[in-house]
N, C-alpha and C. Protein backbone atom coordinates (compact mmCIF):
# COMPACT_ATOMS: atom_id res chain seq x y z
N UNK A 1 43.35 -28.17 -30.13
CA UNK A 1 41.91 -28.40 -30.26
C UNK A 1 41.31 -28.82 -28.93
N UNK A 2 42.06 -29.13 -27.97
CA UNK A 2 41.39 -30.26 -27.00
C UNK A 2 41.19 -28.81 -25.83
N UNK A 3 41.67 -27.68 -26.09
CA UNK A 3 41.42 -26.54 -25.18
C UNK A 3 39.73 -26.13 -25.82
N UNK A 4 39.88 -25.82 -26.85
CA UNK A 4 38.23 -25.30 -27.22
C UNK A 4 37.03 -26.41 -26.99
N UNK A 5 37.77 -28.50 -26.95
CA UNK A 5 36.84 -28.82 -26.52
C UNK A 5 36.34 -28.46 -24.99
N UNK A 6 37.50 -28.55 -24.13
CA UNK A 6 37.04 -28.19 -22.69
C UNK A 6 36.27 -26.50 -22.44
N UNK A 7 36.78 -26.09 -23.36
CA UNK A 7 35.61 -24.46 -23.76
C UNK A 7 33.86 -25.09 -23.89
N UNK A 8 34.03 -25.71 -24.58
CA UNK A 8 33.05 -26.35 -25.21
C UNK A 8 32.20 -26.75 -24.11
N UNK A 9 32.34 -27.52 -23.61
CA UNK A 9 31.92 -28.42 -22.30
C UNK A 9 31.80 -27.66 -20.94
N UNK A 10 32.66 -26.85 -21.04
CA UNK A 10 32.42 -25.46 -20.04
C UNK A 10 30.89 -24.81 -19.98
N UNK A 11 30.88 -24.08 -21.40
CA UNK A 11 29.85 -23.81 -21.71
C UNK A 11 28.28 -24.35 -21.82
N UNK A 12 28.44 -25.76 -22.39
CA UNK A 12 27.37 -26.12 -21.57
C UNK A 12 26.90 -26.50 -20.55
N UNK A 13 28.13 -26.85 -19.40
CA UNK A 13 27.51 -26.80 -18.49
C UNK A 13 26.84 -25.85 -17.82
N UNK A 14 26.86 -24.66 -18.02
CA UNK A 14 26.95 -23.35 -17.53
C UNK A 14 25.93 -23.06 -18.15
N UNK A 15 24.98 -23.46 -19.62
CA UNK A 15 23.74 -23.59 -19.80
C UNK A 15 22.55 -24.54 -19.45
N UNK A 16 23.19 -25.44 -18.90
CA UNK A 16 22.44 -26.71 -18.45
C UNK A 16 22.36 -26.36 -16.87
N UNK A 17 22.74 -25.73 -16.09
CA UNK A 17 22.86 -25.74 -14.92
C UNK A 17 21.22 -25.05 -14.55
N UNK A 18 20.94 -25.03 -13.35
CA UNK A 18 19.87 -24.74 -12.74
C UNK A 18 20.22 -23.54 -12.22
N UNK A 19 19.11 -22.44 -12.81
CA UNK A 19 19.34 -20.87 -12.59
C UNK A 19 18.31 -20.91 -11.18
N UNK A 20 19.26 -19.60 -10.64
CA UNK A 20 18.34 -18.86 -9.39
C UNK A 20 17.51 -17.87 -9.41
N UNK A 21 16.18 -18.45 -8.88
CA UNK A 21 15.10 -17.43 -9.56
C UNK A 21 15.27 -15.97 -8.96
N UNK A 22 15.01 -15.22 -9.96
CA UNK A 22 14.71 -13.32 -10.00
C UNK A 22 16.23 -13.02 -10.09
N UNK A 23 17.44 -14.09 -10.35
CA UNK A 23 18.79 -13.45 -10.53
C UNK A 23 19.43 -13.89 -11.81
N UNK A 24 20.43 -12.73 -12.15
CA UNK A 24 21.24 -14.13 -13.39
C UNK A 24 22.06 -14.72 -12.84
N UNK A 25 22.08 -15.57 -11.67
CA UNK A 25 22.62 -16.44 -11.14
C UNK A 25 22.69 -18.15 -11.66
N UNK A 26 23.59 -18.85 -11.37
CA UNK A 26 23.00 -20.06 -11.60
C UNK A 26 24.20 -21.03 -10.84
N UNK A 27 23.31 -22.67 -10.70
CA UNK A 27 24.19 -23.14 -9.66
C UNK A 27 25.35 -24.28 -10.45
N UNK A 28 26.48 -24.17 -10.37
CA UNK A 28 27.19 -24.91 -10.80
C UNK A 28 28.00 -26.10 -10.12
N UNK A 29 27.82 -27.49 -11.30
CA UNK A 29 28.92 -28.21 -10.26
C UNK A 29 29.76 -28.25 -10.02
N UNK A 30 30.36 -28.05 -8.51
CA UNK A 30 31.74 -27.59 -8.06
C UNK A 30 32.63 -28.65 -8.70
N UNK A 31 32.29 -30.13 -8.80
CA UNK A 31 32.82 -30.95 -8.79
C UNK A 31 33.85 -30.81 -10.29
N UNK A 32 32.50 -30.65 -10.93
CA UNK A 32 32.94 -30.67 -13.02
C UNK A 32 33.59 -29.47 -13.04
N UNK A 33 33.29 -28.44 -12.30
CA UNK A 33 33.82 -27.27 -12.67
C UNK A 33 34.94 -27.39 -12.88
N UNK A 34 35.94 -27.84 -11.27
CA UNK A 34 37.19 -27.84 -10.86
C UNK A 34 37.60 -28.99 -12.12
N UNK A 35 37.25 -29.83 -12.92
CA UNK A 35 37.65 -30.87 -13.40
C UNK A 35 38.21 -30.40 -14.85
N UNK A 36 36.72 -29.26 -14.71
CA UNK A 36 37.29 -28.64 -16.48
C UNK A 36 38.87 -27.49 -15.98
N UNK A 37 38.64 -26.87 -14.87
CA UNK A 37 40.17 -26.05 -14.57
C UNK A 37 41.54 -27.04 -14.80
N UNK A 38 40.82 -28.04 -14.40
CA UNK A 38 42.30 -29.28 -13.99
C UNK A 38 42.65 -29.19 -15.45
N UNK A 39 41.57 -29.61 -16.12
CA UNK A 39 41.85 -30.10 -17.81
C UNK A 39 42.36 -29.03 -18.83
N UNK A 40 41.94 -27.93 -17.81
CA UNK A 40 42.43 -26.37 -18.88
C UNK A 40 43.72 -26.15 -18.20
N UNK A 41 44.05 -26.77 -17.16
CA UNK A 41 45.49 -26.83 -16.81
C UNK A 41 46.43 -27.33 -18.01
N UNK A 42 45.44 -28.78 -17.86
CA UNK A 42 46.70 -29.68 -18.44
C UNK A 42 47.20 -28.89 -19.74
N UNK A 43 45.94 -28.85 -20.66
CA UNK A 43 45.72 -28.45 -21.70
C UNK A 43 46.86 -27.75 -22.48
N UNK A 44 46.55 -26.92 -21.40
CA UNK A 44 47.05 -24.93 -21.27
C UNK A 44 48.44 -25.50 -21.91
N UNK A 45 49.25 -25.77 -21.00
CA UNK A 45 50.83 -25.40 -21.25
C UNK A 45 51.12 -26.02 -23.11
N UNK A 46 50.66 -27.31 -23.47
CA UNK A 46 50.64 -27.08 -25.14
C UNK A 46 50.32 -26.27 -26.07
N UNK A 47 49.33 -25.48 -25.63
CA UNK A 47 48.57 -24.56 -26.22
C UNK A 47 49.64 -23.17 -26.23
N UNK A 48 49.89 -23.35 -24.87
CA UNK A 48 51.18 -22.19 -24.76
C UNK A 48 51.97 -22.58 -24.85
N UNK A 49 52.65 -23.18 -25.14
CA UNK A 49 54.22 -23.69 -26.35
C UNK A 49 54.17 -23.68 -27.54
N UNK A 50 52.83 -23.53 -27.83
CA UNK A 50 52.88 -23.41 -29.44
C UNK A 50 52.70 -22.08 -29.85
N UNK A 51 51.53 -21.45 -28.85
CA UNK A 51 52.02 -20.26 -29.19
C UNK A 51 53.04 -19.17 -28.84
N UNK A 52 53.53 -19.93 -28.14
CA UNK A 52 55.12 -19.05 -27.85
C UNK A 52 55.71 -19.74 -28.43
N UNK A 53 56.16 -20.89 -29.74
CA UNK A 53 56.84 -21.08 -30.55
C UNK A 53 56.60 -19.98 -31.45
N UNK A 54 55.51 -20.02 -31.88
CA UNK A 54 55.01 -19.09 -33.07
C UNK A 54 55.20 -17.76 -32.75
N UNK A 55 55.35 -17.39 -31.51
CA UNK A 55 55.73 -15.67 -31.40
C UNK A 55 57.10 -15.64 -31.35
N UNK A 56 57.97 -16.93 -31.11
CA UNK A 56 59.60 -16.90 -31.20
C UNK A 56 59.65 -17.24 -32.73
N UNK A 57 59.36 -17.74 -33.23
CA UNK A 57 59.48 -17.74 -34.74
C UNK A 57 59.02 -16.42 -35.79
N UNK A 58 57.85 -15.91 -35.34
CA UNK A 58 57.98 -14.80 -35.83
C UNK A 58 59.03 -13.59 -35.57
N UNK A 59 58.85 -13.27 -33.91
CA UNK A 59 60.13 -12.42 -33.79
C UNK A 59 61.37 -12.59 -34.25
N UNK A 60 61.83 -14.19 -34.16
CA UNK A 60 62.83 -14.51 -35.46
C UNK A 60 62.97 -13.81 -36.65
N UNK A 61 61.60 -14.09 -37.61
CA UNK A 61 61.71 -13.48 -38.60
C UNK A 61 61.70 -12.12 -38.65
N UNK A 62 61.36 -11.42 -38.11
CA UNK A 62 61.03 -9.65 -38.14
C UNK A 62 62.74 -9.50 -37.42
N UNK A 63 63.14 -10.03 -36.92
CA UNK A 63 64.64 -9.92 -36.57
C UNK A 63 65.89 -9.60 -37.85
N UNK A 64 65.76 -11.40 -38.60
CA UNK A 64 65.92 -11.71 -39.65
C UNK A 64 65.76 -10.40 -40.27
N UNK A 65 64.44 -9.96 -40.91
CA UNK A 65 64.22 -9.49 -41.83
C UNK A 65 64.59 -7.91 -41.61
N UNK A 66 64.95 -7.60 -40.24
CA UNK A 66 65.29 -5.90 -39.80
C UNK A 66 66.99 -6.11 -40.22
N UNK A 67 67.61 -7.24 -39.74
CA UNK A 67 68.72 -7.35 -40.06
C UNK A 67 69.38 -6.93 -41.60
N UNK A 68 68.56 -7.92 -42.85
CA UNK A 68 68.77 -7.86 -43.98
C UNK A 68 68.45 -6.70 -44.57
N UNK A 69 67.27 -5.93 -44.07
CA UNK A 69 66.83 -4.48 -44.35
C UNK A 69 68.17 -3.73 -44.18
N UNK A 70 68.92 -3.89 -42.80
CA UNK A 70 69.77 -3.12 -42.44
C UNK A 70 71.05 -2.90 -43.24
N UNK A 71 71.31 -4.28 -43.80
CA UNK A 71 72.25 -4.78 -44.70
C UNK A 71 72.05 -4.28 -46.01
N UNK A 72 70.77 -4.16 -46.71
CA UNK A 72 70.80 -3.55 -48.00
C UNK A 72 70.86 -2.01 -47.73
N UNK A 73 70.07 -1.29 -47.10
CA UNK A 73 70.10 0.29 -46.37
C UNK A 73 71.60 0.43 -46.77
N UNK A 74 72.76 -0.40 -45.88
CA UNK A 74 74.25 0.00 -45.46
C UNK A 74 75.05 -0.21 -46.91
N UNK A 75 74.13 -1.18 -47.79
CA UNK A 75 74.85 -1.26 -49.16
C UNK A 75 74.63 -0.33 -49.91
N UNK A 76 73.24 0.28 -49.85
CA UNK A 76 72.57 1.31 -50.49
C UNK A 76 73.34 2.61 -50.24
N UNK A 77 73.64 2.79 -48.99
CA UNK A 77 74.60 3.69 -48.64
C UNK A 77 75.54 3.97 -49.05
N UNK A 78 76.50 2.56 -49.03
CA UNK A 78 77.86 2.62 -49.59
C UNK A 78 77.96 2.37 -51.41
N UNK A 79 76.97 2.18 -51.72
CA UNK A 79 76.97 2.73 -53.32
C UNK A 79 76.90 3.91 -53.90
N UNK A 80 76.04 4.57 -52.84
CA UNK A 80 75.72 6.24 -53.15
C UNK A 80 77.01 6.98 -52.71
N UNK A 81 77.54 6.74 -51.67
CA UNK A 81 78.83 7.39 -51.17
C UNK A 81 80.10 7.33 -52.11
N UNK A 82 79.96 5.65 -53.13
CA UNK A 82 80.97 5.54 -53.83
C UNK A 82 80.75 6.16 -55.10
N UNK A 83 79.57 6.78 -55.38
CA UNK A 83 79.46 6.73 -56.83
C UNK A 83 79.44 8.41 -56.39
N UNK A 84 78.94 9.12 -54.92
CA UNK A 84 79.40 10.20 -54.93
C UNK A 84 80.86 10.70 -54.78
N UNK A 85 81.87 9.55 -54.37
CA UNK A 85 83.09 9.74 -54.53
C UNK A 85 83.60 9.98 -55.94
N UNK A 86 82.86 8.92 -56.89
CA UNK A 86 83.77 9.01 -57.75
C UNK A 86 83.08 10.80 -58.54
N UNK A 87 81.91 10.57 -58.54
CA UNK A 87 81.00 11.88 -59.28
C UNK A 87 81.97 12.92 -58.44
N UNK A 88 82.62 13.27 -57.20
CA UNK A 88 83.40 14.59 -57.05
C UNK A 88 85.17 14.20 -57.37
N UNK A 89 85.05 13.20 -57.60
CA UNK A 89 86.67 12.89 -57.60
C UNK A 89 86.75 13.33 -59.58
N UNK A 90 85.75 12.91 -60.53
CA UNK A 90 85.56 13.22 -61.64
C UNK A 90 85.24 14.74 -61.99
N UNK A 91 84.57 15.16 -61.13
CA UNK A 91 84.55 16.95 -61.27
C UNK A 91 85.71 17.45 -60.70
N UNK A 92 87.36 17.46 -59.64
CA UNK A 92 87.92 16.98 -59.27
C UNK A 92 88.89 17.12 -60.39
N UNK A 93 88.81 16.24 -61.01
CA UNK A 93 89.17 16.55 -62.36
C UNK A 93 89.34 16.93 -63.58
N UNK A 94 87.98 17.35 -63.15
CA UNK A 94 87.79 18.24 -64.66
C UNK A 94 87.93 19.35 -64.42
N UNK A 95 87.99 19.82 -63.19
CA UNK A 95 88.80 21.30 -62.89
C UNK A 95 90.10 21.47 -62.62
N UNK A 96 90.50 20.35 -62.44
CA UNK A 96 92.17 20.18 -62.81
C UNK A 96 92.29 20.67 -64.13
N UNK A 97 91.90 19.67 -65.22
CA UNK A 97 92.25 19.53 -66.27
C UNK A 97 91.84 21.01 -66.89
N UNK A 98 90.89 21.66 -66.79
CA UNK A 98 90.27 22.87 -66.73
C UNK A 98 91.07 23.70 -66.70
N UNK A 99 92.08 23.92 -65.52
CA UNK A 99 92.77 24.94 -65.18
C UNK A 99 94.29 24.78 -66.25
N UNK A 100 94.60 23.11 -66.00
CA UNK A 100 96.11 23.01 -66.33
C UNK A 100 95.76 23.52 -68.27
N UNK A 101 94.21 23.54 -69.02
CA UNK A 101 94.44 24.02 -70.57
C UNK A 101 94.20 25.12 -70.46
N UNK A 102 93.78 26.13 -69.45
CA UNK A 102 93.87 27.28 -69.00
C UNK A 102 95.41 27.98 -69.13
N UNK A 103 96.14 26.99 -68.18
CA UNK A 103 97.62 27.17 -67.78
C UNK A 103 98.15 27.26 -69.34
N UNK A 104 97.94 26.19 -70.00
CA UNK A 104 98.65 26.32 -71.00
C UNK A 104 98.19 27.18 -72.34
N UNK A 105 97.16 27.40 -72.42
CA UNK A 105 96.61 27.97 -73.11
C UNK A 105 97.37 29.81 -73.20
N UNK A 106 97.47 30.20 -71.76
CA UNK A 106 97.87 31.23 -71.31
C UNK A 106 99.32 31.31 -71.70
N UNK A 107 100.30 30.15 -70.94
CA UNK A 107 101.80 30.20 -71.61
C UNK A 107 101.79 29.93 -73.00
N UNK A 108 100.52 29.27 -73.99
CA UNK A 108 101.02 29.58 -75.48
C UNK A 108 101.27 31.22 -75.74
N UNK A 109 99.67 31.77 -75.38
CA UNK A 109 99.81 33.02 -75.61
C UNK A 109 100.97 33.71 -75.17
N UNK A 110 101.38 33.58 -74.23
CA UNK A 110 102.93 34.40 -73.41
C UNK A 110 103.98 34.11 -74.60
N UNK A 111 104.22 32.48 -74.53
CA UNK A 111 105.17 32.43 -75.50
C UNK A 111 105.47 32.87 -76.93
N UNK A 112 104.37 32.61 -77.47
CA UNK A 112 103.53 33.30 -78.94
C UNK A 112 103.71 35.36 -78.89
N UNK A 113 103.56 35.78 -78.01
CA UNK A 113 103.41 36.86 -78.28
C UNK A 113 105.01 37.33 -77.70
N UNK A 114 106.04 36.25 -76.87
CA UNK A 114 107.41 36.51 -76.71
C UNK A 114 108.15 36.65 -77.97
N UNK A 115 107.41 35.57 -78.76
CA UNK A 115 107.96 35.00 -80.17
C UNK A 115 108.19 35.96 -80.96
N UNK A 116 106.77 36.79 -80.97
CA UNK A 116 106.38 37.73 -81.72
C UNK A 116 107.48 39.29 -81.54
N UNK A 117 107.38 39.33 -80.07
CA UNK A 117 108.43 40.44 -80.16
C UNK A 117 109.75 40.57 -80.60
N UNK A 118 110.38 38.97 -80.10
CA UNK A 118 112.13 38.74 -80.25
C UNK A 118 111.87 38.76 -82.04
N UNK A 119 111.18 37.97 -82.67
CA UNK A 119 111.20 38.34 -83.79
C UNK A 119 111.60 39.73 -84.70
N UNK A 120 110.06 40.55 -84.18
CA UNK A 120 110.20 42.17 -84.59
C UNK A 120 111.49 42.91 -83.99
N UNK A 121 111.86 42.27 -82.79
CA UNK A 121 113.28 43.03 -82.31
C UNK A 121 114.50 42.86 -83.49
N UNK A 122 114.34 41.31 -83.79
CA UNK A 122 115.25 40.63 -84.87
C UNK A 122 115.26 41.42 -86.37
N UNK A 123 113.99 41.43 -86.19
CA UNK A 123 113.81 42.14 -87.72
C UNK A 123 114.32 43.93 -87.81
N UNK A 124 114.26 44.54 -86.79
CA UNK A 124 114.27 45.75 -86.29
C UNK A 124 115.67 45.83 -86.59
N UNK A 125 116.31 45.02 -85.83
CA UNK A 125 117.66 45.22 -85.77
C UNK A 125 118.54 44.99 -87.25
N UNK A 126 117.52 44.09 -87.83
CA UNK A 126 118.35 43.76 -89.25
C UNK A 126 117.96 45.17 -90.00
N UNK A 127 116.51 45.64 -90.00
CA UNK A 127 116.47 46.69 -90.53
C UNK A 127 117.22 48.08 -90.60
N UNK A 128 117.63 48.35 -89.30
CA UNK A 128 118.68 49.27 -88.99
C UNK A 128 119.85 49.11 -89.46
N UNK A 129 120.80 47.62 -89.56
CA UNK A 129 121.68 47.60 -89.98
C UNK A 129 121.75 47.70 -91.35
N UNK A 130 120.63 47.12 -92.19
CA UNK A 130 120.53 47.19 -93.68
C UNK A 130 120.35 48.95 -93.99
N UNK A 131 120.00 49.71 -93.40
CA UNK A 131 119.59 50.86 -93.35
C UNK A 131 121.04 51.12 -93.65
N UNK A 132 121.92 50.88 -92.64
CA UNK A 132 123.04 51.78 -92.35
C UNK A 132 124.39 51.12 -93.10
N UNK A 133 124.03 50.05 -93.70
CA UNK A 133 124.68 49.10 -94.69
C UNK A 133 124.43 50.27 -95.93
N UNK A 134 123.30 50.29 -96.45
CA UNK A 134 122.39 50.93 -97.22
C UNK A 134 123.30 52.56 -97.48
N UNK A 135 123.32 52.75 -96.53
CA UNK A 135 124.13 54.16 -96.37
C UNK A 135 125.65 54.00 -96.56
N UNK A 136 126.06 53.00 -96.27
CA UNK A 136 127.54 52.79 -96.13
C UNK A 136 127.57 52.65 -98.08
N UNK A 137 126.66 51.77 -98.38
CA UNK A 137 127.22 51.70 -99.86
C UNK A 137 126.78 52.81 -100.78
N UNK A 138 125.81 53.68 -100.07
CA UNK A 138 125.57 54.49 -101.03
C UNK A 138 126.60 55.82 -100.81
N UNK A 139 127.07 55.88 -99.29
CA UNK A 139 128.62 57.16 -99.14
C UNK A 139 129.58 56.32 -100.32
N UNK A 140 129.93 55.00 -100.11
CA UNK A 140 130.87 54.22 -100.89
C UNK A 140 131.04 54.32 -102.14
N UNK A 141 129.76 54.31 -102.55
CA UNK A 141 129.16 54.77 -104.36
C UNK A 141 129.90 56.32 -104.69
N UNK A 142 129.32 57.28 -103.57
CA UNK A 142 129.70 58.64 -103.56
C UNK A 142 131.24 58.95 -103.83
N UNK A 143 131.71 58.26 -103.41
CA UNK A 143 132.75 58.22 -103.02
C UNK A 143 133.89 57.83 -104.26
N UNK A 144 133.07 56.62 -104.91
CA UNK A 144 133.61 56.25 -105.98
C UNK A 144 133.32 57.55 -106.92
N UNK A 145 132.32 57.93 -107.41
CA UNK A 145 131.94 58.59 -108.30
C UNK A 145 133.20 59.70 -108.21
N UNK A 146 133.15 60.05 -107.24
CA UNK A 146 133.96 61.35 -106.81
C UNK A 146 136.07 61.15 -107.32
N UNK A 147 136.01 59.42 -106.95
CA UNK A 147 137.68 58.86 -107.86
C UNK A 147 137.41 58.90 -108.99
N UNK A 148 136.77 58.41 -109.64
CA UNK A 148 136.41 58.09 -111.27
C UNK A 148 137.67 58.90 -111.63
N UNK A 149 138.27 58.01 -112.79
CA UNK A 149 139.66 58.41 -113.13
C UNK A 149 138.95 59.53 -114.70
N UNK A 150 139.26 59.92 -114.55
CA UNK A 150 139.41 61.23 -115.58
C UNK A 150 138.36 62.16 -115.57
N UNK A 151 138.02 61.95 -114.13
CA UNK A 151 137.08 62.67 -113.50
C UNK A 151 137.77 64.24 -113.05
């Protein structure tokens, strides 16, 4: 406050003073003048400590506060990165899993339709032999008919 009074007192002297006619001139006392510089000396350097506290305290804070910005940004980051890890590590897997009921799906069918043949081979083969069984007992029959005693 004691800077705006010496403002203060500046100013009127500087209206109170005795102007030079036909100019905007006017005559000032050297004496008060230099007295109010002395006093805006003294003044000065509190005036400027406070406000260079207040511009170190703010830049503090905008420091502070770029810092913590920086810190959530880098968390923000590393949440998205993790949750995009897991979101491709989970697709990842589901094309694993995708392929391996693929895989198996495919060897049922292989096996299923192996099944199917050794079977019909099985059956094939019994059929032929019953065939030729079939024949054996019916020459055998023939055969008998043909002993028949008082035949």
């Amino acid at each position: 406050m004691e800077m705006f009074d010496i403002l203060n007192e500046m100013e009127e002297l500087v209206e109170s003073s005795p102007r030079i006619p036909m100019t905007r001139r006017i005559l000032v006392d050297e004496e008060r003048m230099l007295d109010f510089v002395d006093r805006i000396r003294t003044a000065l350097p509190e005036e400027m400590r406070q406000a260079k506290w207040v511009v170190q305290e703010r830049e503090k804070v905008l420091a502070e506060s770029r810092k913590e910005a920086q810190r959530i940004v880098e968390n923000a980051q590393r949440e998205i990165e993790k949750k995009i890890d897991e979101t491709e590590i989970a697709a990842h897997a589901r094309e694993i899993a995708e392929e391996m009921v693929h895989k198996a799906e495919k060897t049922a069918r292989e096996i299923k339709q192996g099944a199917h043949e050794y079977a019909d081979d099985i059956l094939r083969m019994l059929q032929e032999r019953l065939e030729r069984l079939g024949e054996e007992i019916q020459q055998g029959r023939s055969e008998l008919k043909g002993i028949r005693p008082g035949a």
